[in-house]
N, C-alpha and C. Protein backbone atom coordinates (compact mmCIF):
# COMPACT_ATOMS: atom_id res chain seq x y z
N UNK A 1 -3.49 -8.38 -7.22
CA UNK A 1 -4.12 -7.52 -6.25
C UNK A 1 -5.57 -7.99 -6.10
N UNK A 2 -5.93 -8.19 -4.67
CA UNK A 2 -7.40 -8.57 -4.41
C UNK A 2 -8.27 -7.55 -4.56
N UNK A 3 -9.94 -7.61 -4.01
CA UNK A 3 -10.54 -6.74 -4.14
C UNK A 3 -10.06 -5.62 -3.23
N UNK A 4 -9.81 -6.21 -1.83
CA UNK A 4 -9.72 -5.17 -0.58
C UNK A 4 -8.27 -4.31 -0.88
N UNK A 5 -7.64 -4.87 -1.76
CA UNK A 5 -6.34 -4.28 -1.92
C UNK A 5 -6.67 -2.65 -2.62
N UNK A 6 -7.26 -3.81 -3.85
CA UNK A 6 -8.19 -2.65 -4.50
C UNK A 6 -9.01 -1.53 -4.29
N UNK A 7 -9.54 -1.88 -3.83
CA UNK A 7 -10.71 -0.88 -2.89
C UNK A 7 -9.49 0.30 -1.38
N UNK A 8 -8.55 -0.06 -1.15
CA UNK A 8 -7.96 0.31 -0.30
C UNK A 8 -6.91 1.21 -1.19
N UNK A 9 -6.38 0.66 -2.26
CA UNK A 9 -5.67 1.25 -3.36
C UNK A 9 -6.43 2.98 -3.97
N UNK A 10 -8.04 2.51 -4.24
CA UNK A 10 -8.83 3.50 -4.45
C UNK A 10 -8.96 4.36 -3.92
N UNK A 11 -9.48 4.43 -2.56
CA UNK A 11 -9.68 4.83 -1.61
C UNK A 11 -8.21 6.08 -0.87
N UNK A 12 -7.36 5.47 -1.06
CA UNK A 12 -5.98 6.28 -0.88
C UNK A 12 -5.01 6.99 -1.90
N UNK A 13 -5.61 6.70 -3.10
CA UNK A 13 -5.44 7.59 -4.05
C UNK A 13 -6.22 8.78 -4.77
N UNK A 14 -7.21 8.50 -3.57
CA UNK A 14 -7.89 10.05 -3.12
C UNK A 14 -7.39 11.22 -2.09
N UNK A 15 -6.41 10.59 -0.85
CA UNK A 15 -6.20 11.08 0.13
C UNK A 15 -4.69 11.64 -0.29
N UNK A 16 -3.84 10.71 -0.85
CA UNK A 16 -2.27 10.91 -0.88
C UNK A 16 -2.37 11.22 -2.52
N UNK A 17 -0.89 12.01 -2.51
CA UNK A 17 -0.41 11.97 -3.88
C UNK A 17 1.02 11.21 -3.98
N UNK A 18 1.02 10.22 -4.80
CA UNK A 18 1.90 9.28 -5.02
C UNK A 18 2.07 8.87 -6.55
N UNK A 19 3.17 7.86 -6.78
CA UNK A 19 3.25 6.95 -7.98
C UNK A 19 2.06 6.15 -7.74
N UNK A 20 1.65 5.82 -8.61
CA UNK A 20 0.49 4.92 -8.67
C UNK A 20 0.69 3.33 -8.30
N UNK A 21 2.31 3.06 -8.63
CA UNK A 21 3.17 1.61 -8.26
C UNK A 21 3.21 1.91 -6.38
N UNK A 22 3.25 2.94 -6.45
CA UNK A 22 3.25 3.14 -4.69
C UNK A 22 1.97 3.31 -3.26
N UNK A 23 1.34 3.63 -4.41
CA UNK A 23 -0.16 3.47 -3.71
C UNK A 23 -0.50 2.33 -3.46
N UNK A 24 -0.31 1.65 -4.62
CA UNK A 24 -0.98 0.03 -4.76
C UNK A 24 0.52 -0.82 -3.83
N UNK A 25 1.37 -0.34 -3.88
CA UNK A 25 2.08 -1.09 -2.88
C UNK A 25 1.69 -1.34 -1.97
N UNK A 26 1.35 0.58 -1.08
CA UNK A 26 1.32 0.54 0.22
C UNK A 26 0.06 0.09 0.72
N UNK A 27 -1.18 -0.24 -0.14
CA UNK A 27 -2.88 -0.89 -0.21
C UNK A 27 -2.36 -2.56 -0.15
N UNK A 28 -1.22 -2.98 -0.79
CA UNK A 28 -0.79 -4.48 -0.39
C UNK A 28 -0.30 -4.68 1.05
N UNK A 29 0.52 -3.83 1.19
CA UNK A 29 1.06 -3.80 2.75
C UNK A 29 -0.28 -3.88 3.60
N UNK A 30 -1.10 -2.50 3.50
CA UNK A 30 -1.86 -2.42 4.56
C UNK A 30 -2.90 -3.82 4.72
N UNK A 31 -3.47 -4.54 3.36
CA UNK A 31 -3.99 -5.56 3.64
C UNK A 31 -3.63 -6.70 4.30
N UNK A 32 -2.34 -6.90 3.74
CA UNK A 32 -1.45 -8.19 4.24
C UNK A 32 -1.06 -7.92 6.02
N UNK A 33 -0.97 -6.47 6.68
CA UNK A 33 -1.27 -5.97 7.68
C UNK A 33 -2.24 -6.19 8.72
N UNK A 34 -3.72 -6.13 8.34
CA UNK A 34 -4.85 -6.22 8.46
C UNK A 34 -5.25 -7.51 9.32
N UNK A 35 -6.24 -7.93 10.14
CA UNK A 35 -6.89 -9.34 10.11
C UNK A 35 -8.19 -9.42 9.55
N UNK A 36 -8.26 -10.61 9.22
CA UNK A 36 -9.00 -10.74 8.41
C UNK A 36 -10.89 -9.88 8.58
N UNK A 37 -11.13 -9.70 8.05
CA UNK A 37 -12.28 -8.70 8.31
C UNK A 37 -12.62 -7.55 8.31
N UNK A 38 -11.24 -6.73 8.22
CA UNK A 38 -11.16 -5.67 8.70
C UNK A 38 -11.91 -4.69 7.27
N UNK A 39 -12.20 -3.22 7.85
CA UNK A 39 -12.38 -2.44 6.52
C UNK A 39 -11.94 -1.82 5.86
N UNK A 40 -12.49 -1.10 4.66
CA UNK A 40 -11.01 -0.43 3.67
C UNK A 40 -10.38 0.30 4.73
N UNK A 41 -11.54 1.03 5.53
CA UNK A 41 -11.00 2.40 6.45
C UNK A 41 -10.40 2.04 7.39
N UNK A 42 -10.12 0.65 7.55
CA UNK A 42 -8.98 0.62 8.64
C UNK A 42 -7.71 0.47 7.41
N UNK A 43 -7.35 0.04 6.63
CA UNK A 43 -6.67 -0.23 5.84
C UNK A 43 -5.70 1.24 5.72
N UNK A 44 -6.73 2.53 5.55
CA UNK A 44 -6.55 3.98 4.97
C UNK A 44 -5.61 4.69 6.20
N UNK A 45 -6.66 3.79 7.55
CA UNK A 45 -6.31 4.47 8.47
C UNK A 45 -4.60 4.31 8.75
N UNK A 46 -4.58 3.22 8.63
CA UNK A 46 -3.31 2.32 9.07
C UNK A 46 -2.02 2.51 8.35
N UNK A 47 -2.29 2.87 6.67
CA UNK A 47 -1.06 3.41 5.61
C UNK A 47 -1.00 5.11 6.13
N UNK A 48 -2.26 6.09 6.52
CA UNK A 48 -2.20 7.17 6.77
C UNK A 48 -1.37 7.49 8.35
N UNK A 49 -1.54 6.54 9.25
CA UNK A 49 -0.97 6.86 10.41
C UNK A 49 1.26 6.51 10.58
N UNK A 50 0.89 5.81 9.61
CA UNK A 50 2.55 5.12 9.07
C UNK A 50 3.25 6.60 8.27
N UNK A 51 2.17 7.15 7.47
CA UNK A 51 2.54 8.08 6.38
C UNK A 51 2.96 9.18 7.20
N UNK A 52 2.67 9.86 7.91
CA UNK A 52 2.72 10.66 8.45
C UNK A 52 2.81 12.11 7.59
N UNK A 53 4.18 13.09 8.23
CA UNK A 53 4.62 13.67 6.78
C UNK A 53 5.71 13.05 5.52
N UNK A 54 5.89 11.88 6.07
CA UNK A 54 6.43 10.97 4.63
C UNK A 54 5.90 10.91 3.36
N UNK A 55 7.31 10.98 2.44
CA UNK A 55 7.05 10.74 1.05
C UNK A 55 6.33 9.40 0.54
N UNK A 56 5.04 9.73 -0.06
CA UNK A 56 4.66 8.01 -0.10
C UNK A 56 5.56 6.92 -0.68
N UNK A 57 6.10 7.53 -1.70
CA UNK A 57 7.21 7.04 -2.59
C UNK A 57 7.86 6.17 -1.82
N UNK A 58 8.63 7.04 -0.81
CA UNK A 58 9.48 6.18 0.06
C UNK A 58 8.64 5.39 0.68
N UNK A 59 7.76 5.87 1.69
CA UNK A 59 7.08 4.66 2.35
C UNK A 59 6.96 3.36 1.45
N UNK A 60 6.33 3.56 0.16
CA UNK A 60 6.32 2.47 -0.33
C UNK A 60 7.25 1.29 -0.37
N UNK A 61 8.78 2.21 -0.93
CA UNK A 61 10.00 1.35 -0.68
C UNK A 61 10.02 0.85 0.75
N UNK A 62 10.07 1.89 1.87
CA UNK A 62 10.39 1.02 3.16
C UNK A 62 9.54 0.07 3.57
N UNK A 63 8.04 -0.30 3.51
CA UNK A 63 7.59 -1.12 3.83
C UNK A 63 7.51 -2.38 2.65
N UNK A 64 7.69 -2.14 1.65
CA UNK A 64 8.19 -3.18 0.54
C UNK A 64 9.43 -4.07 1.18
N UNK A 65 10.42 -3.52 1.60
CA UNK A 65 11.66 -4.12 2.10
C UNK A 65 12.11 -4.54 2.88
N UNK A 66 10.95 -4.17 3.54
CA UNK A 66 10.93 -4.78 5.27
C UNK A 66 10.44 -6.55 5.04
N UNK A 67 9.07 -6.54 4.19
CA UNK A 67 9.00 -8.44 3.88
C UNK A 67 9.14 -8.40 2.63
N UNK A 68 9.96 -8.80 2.26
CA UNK A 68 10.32 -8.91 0.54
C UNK A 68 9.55 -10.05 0.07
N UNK A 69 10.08 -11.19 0.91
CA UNK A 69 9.33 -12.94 0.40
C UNK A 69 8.07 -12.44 0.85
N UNK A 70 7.44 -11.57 1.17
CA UNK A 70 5.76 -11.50 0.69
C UNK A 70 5.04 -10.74 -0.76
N UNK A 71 5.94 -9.83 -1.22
CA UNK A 71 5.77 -9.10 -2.03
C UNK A 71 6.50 -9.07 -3.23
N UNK A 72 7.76 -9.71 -2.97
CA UNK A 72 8.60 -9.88 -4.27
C UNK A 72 9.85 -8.88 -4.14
N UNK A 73 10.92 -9.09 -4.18
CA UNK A 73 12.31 -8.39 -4.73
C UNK A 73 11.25 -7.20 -5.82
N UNK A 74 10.84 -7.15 -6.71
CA UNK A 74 10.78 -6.43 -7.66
C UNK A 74 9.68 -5.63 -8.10
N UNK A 75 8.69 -5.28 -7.02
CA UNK A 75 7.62 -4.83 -7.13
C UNK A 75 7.58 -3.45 -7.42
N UNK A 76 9.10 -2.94 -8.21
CA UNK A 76 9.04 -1.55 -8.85
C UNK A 76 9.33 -1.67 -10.47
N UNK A 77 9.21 -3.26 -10.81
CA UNK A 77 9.60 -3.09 -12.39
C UNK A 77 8.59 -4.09 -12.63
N UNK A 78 8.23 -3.80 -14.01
CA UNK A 78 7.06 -3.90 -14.71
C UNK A 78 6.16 -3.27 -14.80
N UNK A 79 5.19 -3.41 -15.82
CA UNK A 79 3.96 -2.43 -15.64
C UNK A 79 3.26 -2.11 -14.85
N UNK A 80 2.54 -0.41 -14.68
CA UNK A 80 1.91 -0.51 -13.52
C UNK A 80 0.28 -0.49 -14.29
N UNK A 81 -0.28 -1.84 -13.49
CA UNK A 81 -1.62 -1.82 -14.42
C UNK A 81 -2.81 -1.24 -13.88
């Protein structure tokens, strides 16, 4: 996870309540989303407008599965650090 992931990860685990593996998912999505430059708060904006009244949980899964070869088959096992 980069900084902006990070910082976007932070930032939305103020706003949502989630798994913590799902926050930081959906802060990978929204970056890898993003062009380059952009700010956390578009990042927040962009997982929050997707979120809607969705479970983050799920969101996490559905946008995980949508590009797998960017994120990995398995980005629900192993530690969450």
């Amino acid at each position: 996870m980069n900084r902006f992931e990070d910082a976007v990860a932070r930032e939305l685990s103020t706003r949502i309540k989630g798994r913590t593996r799902s926050v930081r998912a959906l802060a990978r999505w929204a970056a890898a989303s993003l062009p380059p430059g952009a700010l956390v708060a578009d990042g927040v904006a962009l997982v929050l407008a997707r979120l809607g009244d969705e479970n983050p949980d799920a969101l996490a899964a559905q946008v995980m599965t949508e590009t797998p070869d960017r994120f990995g088959r398995n980005w629900e096992s192993g530690p969450a650090h």
